[in-house]
PDB file of N, CA and C in Angstrom:
ATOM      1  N   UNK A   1       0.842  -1.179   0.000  1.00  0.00           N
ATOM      2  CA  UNK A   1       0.000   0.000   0.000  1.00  0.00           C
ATOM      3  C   UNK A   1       0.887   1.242   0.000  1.00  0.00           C
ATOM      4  N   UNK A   2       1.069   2.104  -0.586  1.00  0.00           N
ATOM      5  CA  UNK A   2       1.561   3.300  -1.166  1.00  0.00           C
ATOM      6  C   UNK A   2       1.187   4.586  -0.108  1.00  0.00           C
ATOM      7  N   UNK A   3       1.310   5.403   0.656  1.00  0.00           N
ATOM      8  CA  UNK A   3       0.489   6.301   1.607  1.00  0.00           C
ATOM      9  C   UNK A   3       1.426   7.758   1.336  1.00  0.00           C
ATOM     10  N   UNK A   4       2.564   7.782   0.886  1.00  0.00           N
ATOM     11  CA  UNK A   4       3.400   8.553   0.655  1.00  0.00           C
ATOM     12  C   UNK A   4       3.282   9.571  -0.214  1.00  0.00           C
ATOM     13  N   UNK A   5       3.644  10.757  -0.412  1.00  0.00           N
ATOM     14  CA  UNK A   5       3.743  10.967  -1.574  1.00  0.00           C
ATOM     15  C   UNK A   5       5.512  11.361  -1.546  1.00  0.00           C
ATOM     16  N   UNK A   6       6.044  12.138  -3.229  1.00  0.00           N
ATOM     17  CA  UNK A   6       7.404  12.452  -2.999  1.00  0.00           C
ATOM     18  C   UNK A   6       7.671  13.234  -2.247  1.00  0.00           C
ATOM     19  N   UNK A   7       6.834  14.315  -2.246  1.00  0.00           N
ATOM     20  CA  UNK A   7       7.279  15.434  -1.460  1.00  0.00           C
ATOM     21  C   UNK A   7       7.154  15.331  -0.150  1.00  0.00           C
ATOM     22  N   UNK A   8       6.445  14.537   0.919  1.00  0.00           N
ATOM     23  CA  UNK A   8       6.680  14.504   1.915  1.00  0.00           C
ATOM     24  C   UNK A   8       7.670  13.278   2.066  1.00  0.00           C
ATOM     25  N   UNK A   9       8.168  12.559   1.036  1.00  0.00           N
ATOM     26  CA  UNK A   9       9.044  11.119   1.345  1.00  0.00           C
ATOM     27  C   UNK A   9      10.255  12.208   1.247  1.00  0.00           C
ATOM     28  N   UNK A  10      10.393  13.440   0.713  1.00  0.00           N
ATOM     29  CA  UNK A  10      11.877  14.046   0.392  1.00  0.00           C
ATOM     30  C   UNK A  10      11.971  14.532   1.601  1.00  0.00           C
ATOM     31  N   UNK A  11      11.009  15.642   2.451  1.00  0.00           N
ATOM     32  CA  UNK A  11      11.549  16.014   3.600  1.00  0.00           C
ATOM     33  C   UNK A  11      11.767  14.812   4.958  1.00  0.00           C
ATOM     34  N   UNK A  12      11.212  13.556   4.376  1.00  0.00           N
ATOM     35  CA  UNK A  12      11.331  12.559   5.539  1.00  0.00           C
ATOM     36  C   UNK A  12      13.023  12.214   5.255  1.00  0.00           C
ATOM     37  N   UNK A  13      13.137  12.428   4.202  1.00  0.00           N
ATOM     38  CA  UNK A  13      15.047  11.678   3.237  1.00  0.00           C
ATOM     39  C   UNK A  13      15.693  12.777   3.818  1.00  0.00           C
ATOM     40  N   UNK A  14      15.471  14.326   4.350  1.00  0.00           N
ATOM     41  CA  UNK A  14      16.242  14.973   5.139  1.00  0.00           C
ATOM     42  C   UNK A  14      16.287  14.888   6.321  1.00  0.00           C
ATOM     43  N   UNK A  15      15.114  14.379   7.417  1.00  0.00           N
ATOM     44  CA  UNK A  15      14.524  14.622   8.184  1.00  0.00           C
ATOM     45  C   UNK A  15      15.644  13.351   9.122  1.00  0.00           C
ATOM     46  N   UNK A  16      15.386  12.525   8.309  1.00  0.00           N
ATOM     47  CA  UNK A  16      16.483  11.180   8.965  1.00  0.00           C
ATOM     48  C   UNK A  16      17.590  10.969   9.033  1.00  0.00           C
ATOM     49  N   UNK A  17      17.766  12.000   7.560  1.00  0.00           N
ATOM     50  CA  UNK A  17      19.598  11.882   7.254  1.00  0.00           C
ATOM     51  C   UNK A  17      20.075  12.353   7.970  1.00  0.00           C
ATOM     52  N   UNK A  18      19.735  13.888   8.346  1.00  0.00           N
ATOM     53  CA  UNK A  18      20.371  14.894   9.580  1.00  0.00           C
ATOM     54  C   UNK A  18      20.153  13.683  10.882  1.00  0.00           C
ATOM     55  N   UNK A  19      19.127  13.496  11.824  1.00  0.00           N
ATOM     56  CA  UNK A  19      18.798  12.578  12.390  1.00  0.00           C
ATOM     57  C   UNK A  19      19.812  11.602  13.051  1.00  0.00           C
ATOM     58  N   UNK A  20      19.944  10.871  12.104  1.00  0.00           N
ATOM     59  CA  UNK A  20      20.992   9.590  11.416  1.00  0.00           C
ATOM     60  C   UNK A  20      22.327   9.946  12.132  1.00  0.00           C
ATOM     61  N   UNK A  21      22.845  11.696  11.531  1.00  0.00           N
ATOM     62  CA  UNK A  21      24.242  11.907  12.765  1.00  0.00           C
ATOM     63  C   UNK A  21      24.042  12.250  13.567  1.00  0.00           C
ATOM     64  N   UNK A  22      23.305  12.478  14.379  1.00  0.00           N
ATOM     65  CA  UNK A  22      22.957  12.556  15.840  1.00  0.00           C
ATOM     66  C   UNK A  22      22.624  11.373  16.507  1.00  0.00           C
ATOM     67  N   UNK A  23      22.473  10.307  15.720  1.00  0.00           N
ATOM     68  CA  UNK A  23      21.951   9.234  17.039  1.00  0.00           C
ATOM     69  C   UNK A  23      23.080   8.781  17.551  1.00  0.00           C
ATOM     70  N   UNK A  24      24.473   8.634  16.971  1.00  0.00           N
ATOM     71  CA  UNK A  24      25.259   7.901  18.006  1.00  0.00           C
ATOM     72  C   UNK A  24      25.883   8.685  19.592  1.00  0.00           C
ATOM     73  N   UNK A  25      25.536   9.911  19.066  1.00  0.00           N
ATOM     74  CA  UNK A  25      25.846  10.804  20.063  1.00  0.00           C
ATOM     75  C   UNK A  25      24.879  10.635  21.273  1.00  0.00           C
ATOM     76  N   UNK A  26      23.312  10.440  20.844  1.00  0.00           N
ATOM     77  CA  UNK A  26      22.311  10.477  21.586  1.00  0.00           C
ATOM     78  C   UNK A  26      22.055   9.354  22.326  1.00  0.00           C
ATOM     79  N   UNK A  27      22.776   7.952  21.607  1.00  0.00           N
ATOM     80  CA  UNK A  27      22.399   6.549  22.163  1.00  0.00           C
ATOM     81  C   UNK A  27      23.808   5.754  22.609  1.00  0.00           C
ATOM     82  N   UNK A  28      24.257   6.951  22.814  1.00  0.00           N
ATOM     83  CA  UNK A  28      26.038   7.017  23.414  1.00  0.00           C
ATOM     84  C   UNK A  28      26.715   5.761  22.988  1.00  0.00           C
ATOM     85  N   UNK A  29      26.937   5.685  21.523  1.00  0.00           N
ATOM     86  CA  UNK A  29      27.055   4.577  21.024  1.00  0.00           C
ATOM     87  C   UNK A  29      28.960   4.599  20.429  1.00  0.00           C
ATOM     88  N   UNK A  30      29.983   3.609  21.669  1.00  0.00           N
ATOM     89  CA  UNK A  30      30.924   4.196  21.026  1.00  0.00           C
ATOM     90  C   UNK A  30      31.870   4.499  19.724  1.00  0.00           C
ATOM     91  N   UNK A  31      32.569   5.318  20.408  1.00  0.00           N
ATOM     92  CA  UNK A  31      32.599   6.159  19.170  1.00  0.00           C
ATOM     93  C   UNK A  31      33.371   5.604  18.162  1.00  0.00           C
ATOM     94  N   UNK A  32      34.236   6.124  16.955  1.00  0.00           N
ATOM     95  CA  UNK A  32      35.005   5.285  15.871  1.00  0.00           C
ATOM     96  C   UNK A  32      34.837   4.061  15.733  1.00  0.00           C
ATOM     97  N   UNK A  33      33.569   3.270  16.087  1.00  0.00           N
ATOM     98  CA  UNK A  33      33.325   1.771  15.846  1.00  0.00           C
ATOM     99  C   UNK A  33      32.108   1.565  14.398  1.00  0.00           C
ATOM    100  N   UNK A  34      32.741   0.282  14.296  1.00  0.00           N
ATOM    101  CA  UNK A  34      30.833   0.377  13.338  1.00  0.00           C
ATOM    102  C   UNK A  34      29.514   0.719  13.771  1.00  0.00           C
ATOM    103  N   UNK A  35      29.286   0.360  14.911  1.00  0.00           N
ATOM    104  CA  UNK A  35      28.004   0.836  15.652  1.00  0.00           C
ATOM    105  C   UNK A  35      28.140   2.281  15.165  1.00  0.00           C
ATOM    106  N   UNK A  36      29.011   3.214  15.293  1.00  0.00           N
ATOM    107  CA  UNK A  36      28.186   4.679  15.296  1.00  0.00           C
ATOM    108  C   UNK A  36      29.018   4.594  13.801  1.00  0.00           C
ATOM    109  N   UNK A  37      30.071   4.684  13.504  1.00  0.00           N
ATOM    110  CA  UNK A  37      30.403   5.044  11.793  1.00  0.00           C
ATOM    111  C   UNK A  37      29.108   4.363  10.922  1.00  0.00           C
ATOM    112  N   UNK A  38      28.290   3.468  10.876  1.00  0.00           N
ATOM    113  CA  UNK A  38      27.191   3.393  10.083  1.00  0.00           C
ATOM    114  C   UNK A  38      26.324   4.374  10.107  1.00  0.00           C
ATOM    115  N   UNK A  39      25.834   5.022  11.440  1.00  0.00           N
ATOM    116  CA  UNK A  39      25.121   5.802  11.413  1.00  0.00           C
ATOM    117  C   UNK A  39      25.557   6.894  10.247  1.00  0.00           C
ATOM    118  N   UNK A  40      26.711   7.498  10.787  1.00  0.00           N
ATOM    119  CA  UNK A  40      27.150   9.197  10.021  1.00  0.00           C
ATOM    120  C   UNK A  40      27.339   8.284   8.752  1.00  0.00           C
ATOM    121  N   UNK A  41      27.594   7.334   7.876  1.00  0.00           N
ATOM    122  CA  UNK A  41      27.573   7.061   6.378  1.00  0.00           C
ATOM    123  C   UNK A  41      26.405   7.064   6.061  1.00  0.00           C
ATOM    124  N   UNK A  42      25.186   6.539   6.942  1.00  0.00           N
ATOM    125  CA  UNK A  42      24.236   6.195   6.517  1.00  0.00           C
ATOM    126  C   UNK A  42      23.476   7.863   6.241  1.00  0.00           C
ATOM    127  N   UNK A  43      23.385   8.665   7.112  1.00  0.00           N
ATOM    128  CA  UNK A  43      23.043  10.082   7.310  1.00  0.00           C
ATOM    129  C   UNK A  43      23.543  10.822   6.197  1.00  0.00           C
ATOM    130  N   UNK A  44      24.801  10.834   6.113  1.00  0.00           N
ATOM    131  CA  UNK A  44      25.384  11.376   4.430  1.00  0.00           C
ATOM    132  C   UNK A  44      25.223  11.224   3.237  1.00  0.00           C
ATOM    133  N   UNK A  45      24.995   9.983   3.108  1.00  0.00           N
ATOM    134  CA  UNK A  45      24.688   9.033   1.868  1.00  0.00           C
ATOM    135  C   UNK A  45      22.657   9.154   1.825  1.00  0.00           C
ATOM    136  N   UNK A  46      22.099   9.182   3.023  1.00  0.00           N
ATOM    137  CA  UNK A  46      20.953  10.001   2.933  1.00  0.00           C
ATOM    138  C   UNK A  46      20.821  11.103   2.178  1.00  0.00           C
ATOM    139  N   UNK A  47      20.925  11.757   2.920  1.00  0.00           N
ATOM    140  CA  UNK A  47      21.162  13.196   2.240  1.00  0.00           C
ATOM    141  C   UNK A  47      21.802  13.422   0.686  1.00  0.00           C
ATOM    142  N   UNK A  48      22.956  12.743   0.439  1.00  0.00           N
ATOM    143  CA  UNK A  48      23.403  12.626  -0.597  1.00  0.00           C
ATOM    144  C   UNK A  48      22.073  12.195  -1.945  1.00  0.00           C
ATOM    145  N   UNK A  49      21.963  11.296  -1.255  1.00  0.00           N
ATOM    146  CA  UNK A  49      20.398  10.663  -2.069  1.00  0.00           C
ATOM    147  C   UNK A  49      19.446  11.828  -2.372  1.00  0.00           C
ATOM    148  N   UNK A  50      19.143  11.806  -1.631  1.00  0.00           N
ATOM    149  CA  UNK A  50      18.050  13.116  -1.328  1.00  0.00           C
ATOM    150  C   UNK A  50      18.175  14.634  -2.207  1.00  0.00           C
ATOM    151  N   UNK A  51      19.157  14.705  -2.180  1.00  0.00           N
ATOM    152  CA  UNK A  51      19.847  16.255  -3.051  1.00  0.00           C
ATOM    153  C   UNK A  51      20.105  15.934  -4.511  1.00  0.00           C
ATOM    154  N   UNK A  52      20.205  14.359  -4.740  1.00  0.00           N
ATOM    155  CA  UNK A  52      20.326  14.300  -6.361  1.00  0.00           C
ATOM    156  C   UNK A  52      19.178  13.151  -6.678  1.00  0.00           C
ATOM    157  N   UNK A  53      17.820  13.130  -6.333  1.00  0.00           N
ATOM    158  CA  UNK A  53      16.634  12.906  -6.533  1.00  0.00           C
ATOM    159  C   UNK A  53      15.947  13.831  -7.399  1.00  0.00           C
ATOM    160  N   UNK A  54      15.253  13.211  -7.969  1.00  0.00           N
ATOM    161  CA  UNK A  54      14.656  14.079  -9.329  1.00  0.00           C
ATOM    162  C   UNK A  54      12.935  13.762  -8.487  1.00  0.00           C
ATOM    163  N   UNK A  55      12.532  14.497  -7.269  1.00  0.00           N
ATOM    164  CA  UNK A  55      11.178  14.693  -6.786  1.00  0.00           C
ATOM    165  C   UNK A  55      11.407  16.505  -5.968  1.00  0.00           C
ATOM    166  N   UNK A  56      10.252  16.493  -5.995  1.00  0.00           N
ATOM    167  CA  UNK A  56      10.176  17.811  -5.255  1.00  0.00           C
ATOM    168  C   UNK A  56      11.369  18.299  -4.193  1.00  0.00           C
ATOM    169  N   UNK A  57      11.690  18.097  -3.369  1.00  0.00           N
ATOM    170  CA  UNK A  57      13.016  17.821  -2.403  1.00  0.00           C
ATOM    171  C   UNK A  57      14.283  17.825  -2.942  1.00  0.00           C
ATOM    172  N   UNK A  58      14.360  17.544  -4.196  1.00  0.00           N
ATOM    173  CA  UNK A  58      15.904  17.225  -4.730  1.00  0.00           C
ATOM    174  C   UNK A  58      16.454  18.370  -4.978  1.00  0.00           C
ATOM    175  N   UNK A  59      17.518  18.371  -5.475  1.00  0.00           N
ATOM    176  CA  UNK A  59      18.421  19.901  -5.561  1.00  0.00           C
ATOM    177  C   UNK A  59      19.083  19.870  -7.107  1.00  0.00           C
ATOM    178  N   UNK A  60      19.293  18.176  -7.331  1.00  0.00           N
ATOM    179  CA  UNK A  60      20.013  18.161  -8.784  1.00  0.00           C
ATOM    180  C   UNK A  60      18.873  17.552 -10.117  1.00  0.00           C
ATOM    181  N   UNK A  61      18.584  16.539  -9.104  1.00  0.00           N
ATOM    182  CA  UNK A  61      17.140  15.884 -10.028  1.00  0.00           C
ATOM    183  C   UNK A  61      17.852  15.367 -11.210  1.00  0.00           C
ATOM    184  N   UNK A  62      19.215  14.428 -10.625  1.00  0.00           N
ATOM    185  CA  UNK A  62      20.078  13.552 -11.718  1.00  0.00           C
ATOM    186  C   UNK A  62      19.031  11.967 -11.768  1.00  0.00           C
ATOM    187  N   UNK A  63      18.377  11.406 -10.278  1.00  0.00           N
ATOM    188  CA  UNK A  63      17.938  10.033  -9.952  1.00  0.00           C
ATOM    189  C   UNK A  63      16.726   9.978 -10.016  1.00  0.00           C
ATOM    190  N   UNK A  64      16.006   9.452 -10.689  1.00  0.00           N
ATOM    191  CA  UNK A  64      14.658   8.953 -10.859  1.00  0.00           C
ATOM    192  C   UNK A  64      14.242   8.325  -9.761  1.00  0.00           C
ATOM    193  N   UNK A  65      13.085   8.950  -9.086  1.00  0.00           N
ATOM    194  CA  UNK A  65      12.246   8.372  -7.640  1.00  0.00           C
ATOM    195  C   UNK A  65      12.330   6.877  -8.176  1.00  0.00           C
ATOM    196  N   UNK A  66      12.292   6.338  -8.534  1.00  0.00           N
ATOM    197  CA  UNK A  66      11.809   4.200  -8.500  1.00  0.00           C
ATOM    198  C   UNK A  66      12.864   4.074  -8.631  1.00  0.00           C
ATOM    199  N   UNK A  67      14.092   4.688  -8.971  1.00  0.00           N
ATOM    200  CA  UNK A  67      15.957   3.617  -8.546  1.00  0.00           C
ATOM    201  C   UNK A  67      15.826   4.398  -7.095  1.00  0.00           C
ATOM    202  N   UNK A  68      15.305   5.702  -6.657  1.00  0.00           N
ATOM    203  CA  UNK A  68      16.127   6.537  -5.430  1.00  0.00           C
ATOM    204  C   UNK A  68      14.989   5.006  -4.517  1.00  0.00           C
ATOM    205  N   UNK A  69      13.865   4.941  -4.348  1.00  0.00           N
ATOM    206  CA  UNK A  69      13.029   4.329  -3.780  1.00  0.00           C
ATOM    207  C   UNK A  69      13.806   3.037  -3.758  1.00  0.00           C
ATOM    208  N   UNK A  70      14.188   2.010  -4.615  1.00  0.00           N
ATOM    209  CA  UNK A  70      15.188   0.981  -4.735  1.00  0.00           C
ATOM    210  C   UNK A  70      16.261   0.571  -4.083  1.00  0.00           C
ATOM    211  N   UNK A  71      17.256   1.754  -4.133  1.00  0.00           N
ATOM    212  CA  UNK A  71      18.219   1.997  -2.930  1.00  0.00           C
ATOM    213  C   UNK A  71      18.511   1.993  -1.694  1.00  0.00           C
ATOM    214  N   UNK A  72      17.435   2.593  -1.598  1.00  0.00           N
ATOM    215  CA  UNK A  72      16.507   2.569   0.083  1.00  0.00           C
ATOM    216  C   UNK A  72      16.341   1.604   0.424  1.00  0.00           C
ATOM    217  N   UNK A  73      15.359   0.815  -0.237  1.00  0.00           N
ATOM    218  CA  UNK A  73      15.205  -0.332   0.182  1.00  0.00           C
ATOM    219  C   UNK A  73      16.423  -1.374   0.582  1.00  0.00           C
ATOM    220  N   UNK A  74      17.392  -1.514  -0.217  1.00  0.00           N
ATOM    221  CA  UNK A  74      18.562  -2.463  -0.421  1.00  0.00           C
ATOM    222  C   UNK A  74      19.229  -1.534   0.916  1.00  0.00           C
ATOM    223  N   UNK A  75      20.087  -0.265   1.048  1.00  0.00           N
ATOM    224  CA  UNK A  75      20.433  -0.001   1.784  1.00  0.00           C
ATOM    225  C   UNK A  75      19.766  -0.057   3.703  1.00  0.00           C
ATOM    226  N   UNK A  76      18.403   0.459   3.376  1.00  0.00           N
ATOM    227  CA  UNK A  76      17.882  -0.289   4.719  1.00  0.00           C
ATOM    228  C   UNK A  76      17.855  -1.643   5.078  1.00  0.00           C
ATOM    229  N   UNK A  77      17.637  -2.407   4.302  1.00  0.00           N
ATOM    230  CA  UNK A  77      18.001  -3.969   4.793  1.00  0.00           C
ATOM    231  C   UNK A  77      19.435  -4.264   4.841  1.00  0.00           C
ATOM    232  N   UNK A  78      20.400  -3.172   4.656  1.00  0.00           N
ATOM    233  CA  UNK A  78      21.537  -3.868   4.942  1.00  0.00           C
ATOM    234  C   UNK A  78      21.658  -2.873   6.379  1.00  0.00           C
ATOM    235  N   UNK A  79      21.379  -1.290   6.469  1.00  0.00           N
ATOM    236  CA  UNK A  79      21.544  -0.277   7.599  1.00  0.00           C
ATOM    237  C   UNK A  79      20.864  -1.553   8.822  1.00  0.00           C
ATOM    238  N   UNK A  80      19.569  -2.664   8.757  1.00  0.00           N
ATOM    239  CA  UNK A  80      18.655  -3.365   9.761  1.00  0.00           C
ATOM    240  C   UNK A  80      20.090  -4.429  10.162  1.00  0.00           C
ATOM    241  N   UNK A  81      20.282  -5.304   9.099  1.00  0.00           N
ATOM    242  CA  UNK A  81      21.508  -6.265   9.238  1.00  0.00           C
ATOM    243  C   UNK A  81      22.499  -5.907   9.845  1.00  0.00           C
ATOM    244  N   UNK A  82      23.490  -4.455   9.688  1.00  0.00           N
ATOM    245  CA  UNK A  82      24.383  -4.113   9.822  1.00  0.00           C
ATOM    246  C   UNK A  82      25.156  -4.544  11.348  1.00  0.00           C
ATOM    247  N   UNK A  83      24.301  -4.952  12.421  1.00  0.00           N
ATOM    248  CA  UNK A  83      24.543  -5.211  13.604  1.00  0.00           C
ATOM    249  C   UNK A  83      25.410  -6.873  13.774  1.00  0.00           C
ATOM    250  N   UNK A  84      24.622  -8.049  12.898  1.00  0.00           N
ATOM    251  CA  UNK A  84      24.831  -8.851  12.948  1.00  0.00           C
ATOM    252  C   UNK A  84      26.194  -8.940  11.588  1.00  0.00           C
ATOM    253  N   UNK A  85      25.896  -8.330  10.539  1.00  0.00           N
ATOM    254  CA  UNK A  85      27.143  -8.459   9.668  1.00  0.00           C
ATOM    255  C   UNK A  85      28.589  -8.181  10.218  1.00  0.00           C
ATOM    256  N   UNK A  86      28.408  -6.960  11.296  1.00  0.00           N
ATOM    257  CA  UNK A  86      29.848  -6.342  11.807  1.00  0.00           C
ATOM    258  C   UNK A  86      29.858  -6.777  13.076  1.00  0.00           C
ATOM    259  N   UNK A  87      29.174  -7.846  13.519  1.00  0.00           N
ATOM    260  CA  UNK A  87      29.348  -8.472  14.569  1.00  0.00           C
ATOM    261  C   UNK A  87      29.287  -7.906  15.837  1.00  0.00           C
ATOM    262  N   UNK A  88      28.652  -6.724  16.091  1.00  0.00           N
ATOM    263  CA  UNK A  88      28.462  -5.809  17.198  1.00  0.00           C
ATOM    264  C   UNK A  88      26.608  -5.911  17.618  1.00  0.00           C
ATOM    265  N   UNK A  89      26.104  -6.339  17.346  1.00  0.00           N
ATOM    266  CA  UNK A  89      24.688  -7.403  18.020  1.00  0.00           C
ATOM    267  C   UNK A  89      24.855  -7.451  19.302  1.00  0.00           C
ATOM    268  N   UNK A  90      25.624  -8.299  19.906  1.00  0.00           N
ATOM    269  CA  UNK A  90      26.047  -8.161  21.474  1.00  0.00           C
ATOM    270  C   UNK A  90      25.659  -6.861  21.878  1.00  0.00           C
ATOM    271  N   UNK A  91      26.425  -5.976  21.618  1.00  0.00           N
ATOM    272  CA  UNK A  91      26.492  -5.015  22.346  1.00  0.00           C
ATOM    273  C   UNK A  91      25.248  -3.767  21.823  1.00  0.00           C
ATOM    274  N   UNK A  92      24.725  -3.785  21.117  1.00  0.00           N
ATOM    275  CA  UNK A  92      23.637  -2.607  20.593  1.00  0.00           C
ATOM    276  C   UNK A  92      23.106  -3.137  18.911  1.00  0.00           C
ATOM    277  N   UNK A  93      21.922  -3.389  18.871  1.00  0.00           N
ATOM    278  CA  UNK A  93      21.360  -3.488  17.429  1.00  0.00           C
ATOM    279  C   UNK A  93      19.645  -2.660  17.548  1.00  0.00           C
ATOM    280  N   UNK A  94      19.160  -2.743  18.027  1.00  0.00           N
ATOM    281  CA  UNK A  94      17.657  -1.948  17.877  1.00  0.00           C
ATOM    282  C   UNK A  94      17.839  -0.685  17.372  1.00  0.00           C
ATOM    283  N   UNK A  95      18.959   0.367  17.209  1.00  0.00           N
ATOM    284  CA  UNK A  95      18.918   1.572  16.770  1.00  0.00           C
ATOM    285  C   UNK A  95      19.460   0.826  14.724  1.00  0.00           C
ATOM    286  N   UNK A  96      19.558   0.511  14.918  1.00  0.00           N
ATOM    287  CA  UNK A  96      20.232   0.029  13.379  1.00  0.00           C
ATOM    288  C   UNK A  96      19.327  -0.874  12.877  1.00  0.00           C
ATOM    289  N   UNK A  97      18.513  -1.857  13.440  1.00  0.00           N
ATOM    290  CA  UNK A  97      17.342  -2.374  13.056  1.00  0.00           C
ATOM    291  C   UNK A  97      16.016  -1.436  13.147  1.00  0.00           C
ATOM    292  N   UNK A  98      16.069  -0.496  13.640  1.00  0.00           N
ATOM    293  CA  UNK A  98      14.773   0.806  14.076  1.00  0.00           C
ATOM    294  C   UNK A  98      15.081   0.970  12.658  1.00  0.00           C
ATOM    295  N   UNK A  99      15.934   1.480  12.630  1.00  0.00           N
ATOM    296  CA  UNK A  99      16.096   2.808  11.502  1.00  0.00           C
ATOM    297  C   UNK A  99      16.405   2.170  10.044  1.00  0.00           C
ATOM    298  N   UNK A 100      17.243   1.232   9.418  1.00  0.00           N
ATOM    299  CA  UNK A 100      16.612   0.239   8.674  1.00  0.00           C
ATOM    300  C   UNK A 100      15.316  -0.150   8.690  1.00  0.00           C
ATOM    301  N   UNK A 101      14.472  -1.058   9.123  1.00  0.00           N
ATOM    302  CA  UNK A 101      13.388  -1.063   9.015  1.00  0.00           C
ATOM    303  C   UNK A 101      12.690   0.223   8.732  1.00  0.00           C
ATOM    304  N   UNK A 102      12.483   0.935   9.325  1.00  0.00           N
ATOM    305  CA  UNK A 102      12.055   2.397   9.132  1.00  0.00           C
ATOM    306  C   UNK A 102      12.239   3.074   7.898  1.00  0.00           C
ATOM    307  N   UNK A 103      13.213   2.649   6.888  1.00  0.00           N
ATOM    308  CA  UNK A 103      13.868   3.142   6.139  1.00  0.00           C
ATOM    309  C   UNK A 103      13.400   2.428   4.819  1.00  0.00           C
ATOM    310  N   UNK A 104      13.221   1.230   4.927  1.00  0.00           N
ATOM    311  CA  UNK A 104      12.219   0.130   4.009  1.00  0.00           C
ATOM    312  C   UNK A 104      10.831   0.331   4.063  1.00  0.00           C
ATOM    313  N   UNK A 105      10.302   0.734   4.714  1.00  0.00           N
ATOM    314  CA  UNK A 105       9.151   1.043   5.377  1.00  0.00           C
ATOM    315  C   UNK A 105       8.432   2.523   4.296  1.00  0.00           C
ATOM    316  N   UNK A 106       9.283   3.029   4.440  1.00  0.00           N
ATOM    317  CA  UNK A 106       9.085   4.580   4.022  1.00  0.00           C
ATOM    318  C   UNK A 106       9.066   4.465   2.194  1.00  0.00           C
ATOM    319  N   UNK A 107      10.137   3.932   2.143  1.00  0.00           N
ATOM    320  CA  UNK A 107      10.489   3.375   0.595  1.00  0.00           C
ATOM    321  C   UNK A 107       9.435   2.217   0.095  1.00  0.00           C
ATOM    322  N   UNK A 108       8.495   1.391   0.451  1.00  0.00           N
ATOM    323  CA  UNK A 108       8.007   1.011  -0.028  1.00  0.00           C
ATOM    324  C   UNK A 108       6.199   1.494  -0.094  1.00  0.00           C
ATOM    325  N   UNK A 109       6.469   2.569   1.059  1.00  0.00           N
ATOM    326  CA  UNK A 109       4.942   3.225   0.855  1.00  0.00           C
ATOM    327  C   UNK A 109       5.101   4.474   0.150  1.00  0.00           C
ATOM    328  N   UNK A 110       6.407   4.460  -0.302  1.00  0.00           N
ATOM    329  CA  UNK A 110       6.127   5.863  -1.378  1.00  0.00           C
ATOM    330  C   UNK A 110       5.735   5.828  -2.641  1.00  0.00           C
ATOM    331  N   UNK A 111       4.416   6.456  -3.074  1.00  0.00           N
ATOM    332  CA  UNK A 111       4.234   6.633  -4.272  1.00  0.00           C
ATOM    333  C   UNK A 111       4.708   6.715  -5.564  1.00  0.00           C
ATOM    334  N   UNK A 112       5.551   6.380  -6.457  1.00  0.00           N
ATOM    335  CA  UNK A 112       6.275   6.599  -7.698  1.00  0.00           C
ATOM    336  C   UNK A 112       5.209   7.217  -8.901  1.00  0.00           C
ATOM    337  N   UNK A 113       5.535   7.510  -9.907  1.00  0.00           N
ATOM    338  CA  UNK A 113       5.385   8.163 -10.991  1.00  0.00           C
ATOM    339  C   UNK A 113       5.194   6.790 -12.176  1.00  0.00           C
ATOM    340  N   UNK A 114       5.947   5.921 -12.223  1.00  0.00           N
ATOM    341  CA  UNK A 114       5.954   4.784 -12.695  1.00  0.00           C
ATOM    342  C   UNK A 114       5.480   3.501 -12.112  1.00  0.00           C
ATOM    343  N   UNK A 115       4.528   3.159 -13.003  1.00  0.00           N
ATOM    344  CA  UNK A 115       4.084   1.678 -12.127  1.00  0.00           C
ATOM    345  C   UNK A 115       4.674   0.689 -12.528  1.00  0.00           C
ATOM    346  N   UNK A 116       5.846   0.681 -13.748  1.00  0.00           N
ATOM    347  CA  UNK A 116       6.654  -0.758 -13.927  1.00  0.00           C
ATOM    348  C   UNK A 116       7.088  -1.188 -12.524  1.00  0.00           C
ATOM    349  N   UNK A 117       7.516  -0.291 -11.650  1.00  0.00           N
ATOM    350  CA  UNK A 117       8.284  -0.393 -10.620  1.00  0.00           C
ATOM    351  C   UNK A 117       7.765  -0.267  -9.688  1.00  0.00           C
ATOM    352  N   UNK A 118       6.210  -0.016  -9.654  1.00  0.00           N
ATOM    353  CA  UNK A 118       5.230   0.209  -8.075  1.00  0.00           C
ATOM    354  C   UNK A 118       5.352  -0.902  -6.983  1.00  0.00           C
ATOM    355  N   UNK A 119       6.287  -2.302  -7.294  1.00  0.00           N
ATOM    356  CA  UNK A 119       6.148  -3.236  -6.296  1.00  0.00           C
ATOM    357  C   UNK A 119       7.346  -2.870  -5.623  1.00  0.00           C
ATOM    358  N   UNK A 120       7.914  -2.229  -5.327  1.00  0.00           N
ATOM    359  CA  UNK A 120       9.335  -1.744  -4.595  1.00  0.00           C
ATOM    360  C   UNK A 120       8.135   0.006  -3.968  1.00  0.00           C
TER     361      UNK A 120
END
């Protein structure tokens, strides 16, 4: 089910990215490890996304919403995984599974322009 549209999925693609570098600070997650370096890549590479999206929100409008929507997806299921891949699970995963999930979530209820690609 689709509930999104672009323009509020673009200020949500800023809204998290900024977000994104603040949580390791906020969930005192230490520091120079994978636990928090995913976060600030993930937050940049947000944003990064976000600024060269071709929807209302974008700045360059090089990426077509159904690959930017795509990405998301693939990158949140790896941002959800990321705990158990880098082997830091033990010690903290719900902020990296929150926000992955969250991140798939958003991307698959956003509306596209194209329906070849409406099942993503």
């Amino acid at each position: 089910m689709k509930f999104l549209d672009t323009k509020f999925h673009g200020y949500l693609d800023y809204t998290i990215g900024i977000l994104l570098l603040f949580i390791p600070s906020v969930m005192h997650l230490e520091a120079h490890t994978a636990q928090s370096l995913i976060f600030y890549i993930f937050g940049i590479f947000t944003l990064f996304l976000a600024l060269h999206t071709d929807y209302e929100a974008g700045l360059y409008k090089l990426l077509p919403v159904e690959v930017h929507v795509v990405i998301e997806v693939v990158t949140g299921l790896f941002f959800a995984l990321s705990p158990w891949i880098f082997g830091f699970a033990g010690k903290v995963f719900f902020p990296h599974l929150f926000f992955g999930v969250m991140t798939i979530i958003i991307s698959l209820g956003t509306k596209t322009q194209n329906n070849s690609l409406s099942r993503f």
